[in-house]
PDB file of N, CA and C in Angstrom:
ATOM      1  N   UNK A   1      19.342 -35.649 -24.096  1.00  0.00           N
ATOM      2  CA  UNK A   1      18.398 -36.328 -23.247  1.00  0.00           C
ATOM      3  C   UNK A   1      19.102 -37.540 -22.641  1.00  0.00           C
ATOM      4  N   UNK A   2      18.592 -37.575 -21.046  1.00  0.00           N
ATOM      5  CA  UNK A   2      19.482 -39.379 -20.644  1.00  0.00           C
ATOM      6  C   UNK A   2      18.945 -40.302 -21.180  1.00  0.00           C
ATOM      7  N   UNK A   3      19.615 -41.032 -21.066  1.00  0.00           N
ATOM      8  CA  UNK A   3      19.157 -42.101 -21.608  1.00  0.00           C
ATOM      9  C   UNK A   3      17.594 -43.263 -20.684  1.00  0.00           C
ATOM     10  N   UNK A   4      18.133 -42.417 -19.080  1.00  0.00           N
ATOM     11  CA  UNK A   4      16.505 -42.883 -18.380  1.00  0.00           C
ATOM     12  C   UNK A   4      15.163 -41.840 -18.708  1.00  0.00           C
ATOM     13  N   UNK A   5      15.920 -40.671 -18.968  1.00  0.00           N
ATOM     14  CA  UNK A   5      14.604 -40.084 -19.365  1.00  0.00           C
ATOM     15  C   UNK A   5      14.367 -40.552 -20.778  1.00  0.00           C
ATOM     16  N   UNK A   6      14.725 -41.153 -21.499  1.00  0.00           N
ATOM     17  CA  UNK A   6      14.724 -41.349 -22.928  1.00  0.00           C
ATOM     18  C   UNK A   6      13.719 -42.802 -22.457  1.00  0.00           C
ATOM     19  N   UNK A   7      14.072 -43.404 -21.783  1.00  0.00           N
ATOM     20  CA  UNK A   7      13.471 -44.994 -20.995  1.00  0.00           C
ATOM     21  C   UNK A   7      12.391 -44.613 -20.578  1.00  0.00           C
ATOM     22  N   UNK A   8      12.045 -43.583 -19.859  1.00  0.00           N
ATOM     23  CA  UNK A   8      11.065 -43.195 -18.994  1.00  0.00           C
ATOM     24  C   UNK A   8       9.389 -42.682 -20.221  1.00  0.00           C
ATOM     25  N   UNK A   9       9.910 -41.890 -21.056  1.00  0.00           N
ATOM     26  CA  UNK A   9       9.358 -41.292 -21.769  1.00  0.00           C
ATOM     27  C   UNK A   9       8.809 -42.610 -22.651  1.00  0.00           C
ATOM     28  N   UNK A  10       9.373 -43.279 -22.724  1.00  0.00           N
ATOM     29  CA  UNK A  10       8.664 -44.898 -24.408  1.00  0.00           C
ATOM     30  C   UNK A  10       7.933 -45.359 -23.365  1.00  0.00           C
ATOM     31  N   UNK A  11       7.948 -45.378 -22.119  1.00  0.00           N
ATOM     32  CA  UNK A  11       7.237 -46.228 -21.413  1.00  0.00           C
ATOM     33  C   UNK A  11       5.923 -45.411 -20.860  1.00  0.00           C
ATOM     34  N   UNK A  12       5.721 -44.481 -20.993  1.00  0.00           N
ATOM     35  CA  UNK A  12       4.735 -43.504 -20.635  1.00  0.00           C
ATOM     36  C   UNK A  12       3.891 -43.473 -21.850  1.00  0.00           C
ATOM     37  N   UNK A  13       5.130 -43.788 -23.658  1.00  0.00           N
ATOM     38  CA  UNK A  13       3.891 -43.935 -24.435  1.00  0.00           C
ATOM     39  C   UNK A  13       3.073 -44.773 -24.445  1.00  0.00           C
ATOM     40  N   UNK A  14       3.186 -46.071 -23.917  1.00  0.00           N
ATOM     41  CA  UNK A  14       2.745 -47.209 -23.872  1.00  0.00           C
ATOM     42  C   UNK A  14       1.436 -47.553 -22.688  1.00  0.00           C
ATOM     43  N   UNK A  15       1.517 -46.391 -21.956  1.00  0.00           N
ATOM     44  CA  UNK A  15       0.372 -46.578 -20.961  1.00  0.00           C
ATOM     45  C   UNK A  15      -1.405 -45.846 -21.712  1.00  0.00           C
ATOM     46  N   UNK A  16      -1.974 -45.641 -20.856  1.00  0.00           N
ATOM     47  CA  UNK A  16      -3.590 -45.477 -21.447  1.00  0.00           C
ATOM     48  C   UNK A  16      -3.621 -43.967 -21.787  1.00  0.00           C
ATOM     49  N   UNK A  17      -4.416 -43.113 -22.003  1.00  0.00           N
ATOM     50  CA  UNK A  17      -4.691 -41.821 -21.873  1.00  0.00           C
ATOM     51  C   UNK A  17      -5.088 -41.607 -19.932  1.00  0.00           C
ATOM     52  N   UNK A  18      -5.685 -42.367 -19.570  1.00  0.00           N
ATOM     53  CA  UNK A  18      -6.076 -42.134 -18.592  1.00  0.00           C
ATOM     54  C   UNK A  18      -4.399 -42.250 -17.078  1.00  0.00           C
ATOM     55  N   UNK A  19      -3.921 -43.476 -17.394  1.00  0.00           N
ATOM     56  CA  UNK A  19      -2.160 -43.524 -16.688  1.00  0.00           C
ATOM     57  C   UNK A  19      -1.193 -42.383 -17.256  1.00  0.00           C
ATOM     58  N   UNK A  20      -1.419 -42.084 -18.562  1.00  0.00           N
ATOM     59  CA  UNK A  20      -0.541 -41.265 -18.700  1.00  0.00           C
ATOM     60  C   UNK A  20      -0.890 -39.361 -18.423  1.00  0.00           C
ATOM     61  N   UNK A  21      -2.214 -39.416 -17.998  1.00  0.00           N
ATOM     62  CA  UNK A  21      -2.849 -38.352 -17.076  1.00  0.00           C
ATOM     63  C   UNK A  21      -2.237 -38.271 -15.465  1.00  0.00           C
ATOM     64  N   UNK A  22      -2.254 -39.251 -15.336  1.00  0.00           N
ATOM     65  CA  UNK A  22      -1.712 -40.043 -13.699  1.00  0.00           C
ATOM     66  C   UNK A  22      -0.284 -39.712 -13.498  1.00  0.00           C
ATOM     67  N   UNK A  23       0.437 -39.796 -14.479  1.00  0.00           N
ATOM     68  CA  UNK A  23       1.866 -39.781 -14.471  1.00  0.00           C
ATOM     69  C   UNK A  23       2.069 -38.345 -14.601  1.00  0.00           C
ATOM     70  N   UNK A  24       1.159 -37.383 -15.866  1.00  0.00           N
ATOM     71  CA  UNK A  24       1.772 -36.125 -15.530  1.00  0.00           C
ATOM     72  C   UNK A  24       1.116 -35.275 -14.173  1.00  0.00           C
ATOM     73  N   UNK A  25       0.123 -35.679 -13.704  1.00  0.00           N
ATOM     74  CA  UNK A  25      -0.289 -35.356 -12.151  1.00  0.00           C
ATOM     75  C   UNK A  25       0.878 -35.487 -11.364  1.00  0.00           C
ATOM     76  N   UNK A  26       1.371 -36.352 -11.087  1.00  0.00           N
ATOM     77  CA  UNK A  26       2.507 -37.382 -10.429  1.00  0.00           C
ATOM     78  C   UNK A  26       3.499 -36.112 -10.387  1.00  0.00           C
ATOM     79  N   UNK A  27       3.995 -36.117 -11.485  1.00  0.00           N
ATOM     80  CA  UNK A  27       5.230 -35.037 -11.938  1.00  0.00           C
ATOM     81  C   UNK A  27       4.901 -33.687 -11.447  1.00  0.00           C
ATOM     82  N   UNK A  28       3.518 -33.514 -11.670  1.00  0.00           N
ATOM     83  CA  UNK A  28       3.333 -31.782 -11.266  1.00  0.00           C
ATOM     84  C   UNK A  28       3.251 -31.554  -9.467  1.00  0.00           C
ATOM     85  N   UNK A  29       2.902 -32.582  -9.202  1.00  0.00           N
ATOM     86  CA  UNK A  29       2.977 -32.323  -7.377  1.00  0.00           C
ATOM     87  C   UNK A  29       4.629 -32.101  -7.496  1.00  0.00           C
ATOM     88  N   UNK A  30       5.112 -33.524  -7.672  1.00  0.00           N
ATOM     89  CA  UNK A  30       6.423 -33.627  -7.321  1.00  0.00           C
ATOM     90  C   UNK A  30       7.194 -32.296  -7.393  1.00  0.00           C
ATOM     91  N   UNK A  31       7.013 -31.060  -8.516  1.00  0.00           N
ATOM     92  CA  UNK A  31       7.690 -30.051  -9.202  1.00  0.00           C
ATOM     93  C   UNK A  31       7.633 -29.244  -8.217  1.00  0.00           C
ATOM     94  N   UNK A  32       6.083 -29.180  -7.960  1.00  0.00           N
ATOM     95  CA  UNK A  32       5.789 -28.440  -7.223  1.00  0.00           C
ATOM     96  C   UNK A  32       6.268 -28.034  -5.387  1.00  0.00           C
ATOM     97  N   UNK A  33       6.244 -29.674  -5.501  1.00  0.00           N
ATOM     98  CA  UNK A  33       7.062 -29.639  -3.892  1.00  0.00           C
ATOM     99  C   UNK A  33       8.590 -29.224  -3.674  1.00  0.00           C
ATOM    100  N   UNK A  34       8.881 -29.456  -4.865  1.00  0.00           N
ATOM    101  CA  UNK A  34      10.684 -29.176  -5.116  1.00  0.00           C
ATOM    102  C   UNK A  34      10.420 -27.999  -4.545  1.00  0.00           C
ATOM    103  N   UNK A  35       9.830 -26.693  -5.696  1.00  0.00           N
ATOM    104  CA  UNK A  35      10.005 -25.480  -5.733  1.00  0.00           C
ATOM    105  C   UNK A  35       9.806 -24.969  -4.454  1.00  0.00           C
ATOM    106  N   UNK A  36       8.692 -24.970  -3.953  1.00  0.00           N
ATOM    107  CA  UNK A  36       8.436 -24.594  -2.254  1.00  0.00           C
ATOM    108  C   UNK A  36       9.165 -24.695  -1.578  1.00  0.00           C
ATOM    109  N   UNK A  37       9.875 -25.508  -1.751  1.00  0.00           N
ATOM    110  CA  UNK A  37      11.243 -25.896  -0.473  1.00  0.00           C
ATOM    111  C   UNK A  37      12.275 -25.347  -0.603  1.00  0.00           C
ATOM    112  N   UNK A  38      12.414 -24.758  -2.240  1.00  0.00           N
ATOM    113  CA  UNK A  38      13.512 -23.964  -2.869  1.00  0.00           C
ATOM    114  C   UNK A  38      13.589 -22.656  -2.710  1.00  0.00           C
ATOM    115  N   UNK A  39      12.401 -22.389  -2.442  1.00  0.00           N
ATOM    116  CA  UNK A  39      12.077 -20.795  -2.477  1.00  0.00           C
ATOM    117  C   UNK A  39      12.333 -20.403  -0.983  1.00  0.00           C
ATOM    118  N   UNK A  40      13.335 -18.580  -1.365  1.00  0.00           N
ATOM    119  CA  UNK A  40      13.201 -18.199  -0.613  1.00  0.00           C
ATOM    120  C   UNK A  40      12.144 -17.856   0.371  1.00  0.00           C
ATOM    121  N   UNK A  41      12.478 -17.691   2.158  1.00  0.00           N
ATOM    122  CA  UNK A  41      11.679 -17.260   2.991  1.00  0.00           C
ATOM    123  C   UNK A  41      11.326 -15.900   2.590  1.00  0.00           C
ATOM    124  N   UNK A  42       9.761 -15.345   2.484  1.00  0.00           N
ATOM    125  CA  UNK A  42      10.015 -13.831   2.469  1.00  0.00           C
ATOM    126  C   UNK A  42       9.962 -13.015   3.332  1.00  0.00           C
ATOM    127  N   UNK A  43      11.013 -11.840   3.671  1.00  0.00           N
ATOM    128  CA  UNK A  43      11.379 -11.347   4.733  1.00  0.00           C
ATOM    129  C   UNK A  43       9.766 -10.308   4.911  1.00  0.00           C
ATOM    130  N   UNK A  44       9.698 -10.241   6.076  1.00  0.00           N
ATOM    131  CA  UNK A  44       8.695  -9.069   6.645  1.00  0.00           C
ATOM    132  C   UNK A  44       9.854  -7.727   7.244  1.00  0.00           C
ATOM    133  N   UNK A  45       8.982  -6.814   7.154  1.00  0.00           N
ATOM    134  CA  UNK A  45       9.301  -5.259   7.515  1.00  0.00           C
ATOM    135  C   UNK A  45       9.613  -5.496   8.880  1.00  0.00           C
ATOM    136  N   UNK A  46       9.118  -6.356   9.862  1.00  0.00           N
ATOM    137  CA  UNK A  46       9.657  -5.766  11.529  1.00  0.00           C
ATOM    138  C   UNK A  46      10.908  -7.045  11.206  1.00  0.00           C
ATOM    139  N   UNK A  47      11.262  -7.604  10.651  1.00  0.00           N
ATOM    140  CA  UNK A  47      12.239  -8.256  10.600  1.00  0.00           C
ATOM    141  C   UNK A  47      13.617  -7.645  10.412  1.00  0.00           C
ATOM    142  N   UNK A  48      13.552  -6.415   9.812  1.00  0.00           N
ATOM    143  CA  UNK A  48      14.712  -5.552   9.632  1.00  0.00           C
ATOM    144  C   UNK A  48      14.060  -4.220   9.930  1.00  0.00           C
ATOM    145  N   UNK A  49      13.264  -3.972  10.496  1.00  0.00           N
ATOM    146  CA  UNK A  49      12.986  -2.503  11.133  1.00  0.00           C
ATOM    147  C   UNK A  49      14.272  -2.280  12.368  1.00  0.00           C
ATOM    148  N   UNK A  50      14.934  -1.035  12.463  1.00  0.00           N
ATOM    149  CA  UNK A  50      15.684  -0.790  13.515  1.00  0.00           C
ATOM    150  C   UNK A  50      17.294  -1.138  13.116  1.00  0.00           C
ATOM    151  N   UNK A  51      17.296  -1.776  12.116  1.00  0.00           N
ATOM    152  CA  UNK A  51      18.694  -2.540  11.628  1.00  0.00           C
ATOM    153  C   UNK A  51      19.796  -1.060  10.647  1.00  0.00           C
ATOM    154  N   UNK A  52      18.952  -0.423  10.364  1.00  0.00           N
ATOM    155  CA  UNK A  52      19.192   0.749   9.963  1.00  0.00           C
ATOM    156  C   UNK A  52      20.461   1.522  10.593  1.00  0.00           C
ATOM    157  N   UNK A  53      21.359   2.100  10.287  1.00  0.00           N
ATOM    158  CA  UNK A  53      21.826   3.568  11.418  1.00  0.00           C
ATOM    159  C   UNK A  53      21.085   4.743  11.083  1.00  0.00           C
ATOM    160  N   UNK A  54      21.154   5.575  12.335  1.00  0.00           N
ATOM    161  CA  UNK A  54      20.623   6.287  12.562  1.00  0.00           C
ATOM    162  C   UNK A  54      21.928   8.107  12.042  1.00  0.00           C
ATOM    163  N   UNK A  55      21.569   8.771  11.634  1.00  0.00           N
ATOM    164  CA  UNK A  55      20.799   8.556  10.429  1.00  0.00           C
ATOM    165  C   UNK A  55      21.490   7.962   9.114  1.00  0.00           C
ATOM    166  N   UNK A  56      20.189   7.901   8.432  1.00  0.00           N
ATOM    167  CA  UNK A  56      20.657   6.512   7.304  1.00  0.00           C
ATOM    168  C   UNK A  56      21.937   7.001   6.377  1.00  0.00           C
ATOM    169  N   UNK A  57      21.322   8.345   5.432  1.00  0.00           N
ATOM    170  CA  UNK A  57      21.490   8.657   4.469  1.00  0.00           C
ATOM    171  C   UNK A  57      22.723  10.498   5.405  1.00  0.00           C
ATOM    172  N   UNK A  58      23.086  10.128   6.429  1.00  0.00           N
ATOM    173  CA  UNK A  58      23.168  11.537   7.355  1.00  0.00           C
ATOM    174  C   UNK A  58      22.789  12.833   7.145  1.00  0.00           C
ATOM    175  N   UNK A  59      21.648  12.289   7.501  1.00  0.00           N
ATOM    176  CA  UNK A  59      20.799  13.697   7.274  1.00  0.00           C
ATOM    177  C   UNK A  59      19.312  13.101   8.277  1.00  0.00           C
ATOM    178  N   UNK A  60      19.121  13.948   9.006  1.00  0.00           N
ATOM    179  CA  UNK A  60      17.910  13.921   9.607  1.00  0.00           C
ATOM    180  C   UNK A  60      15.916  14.117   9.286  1.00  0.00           C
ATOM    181  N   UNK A  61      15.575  12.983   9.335  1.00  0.00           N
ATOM    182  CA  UNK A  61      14.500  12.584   8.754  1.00  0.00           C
ATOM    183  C   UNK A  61      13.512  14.306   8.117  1.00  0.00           C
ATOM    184  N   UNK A  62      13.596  15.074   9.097  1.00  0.00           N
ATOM    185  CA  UNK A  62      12.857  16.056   8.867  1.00  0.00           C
ATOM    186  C   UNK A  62      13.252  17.344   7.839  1.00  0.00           C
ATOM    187  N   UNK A  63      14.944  17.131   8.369  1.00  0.00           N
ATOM    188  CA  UNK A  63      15.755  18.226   7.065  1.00  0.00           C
ATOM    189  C   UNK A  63      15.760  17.679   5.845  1.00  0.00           C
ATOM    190  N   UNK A  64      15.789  16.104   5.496  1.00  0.00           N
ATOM    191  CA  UNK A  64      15.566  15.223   4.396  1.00  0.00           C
ATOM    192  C   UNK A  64      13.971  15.958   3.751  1.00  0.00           C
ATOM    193  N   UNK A  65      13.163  15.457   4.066  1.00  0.00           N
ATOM    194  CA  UNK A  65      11.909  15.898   3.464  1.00  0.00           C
ATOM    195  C   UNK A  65      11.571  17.731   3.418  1.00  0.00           C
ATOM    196  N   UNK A  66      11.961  18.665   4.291  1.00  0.00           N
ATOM    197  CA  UNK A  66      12.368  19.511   3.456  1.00  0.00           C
ATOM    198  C   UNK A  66      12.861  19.969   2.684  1.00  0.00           C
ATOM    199  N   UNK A  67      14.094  19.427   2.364  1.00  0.00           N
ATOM    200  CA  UNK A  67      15.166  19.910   1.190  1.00  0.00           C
ATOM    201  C   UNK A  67      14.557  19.169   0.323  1.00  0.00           C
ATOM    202  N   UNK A  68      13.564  17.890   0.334  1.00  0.00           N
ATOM    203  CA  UNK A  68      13.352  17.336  -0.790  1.00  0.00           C
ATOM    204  C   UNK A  68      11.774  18.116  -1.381  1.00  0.00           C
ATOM    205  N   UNK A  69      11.097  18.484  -0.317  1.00  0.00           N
ATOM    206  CA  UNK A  69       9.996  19.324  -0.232  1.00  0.00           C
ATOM    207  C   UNK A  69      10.350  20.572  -1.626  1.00  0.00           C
ATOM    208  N   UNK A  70      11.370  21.223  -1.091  1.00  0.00           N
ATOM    209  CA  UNK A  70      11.770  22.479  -1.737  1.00  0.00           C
ATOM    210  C   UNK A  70      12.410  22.347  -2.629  1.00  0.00           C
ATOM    211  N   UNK A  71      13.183  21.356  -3.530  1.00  0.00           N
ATOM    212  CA  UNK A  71      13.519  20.857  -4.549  1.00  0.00           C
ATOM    213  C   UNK A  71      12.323  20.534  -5.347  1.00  0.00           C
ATOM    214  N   UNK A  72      11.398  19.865  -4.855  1.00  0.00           N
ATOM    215  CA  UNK A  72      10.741  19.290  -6.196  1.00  0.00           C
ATOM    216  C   UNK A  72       9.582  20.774  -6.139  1.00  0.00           C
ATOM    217  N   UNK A  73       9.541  21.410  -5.092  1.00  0.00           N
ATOM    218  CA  UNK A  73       8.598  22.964  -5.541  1.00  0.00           C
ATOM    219  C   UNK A  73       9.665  24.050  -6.510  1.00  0.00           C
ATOM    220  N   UNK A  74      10.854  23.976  -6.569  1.00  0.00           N
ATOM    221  CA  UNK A  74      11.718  24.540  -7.170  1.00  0.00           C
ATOM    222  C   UNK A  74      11.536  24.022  -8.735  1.00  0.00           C
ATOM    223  N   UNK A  75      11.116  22.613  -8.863  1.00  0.00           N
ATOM    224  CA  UNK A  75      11.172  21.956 -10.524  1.00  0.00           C
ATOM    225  C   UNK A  75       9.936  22.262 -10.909  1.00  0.00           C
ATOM    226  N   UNK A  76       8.792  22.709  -9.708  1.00  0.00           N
ATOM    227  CA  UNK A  76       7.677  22.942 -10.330  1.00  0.00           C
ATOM    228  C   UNK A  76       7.682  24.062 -10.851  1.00  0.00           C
ATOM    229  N   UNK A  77       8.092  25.036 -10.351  1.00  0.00           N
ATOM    230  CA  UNK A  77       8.241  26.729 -10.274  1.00  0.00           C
ATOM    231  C   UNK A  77       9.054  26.625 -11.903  1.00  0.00           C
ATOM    232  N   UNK A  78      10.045  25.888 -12.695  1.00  0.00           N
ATOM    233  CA  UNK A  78      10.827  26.073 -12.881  1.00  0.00           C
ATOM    234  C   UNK A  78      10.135  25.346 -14.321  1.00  0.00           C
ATOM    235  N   UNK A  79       8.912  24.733 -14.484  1.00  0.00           N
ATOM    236  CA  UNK A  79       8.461  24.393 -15.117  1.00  0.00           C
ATOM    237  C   UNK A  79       7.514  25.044 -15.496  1.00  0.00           C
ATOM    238  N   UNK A  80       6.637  26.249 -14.635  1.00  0.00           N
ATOM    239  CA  UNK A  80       5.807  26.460 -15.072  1.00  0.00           C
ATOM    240  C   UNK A  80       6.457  28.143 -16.087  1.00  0.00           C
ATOM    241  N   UNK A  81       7.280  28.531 -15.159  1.00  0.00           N
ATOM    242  CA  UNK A  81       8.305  29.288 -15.921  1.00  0.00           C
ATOM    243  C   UNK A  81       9.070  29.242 -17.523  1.00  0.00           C
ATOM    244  N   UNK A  82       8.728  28.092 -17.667  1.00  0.00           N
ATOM    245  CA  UNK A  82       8.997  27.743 -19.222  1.00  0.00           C
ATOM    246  C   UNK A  82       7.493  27.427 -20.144  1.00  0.00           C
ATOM    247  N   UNK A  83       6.819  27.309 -19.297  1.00  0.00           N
ATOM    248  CA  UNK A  83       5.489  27.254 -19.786  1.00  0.00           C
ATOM    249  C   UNK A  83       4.767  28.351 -20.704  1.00  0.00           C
ATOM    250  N   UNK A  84       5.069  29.520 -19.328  1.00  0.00           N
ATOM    251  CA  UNK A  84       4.384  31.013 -19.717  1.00  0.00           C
ATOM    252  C   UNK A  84       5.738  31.646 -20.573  1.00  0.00           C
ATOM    253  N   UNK A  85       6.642  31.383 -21.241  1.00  0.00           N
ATOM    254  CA  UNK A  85       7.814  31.805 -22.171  1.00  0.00           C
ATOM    255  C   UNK A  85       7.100  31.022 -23.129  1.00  0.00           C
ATOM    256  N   UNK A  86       6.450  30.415 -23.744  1.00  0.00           N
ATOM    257  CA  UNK A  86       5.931  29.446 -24.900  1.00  0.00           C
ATOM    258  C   UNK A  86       4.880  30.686 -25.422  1.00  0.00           C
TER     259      UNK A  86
END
């Protein structure tokens, strides 16, 4: 601990219940204003919409969701297939 916060703290015991309410008010704005100013901006979606290449992952949006379409009907098929073997 510093030695002003060590100063700061005997002198806070010494005030009322009611000042030393005052003082931790005091402190909690103050914290509070730090943090806000600290914190990141948060980005929005049209802020990086378009920033992308085209295509992302190279593969075209529509052959993407088919092959992914027919993959996860393939794990279903492939599940229920172990089902009716039980």
């Amino acid at each position: 601990m510093s030695p002003l916060l060590a100063q700061v703290l005997r002198e806070i015991e010494q005030l009322n219940p009611e000042e030393q309410l005052e003082v931790i008010s005091h402190a909690t704005e103050l914290v509070k204003r730090q943090t806000v100013t600290h914190k990141k901006p948060q980005r929005k979606w049209l802020d990086i919409a378009g920033n992308a290449p085209y295509p992302l992952v190279g593969e075209e949006g529509q052959e993407w969701l088919t092959r992914t379409r027919g993959e996860a009907q393939q794990h279903r098929d492939r599940l229920l297939e172990s089902k009716d073997e039980d």
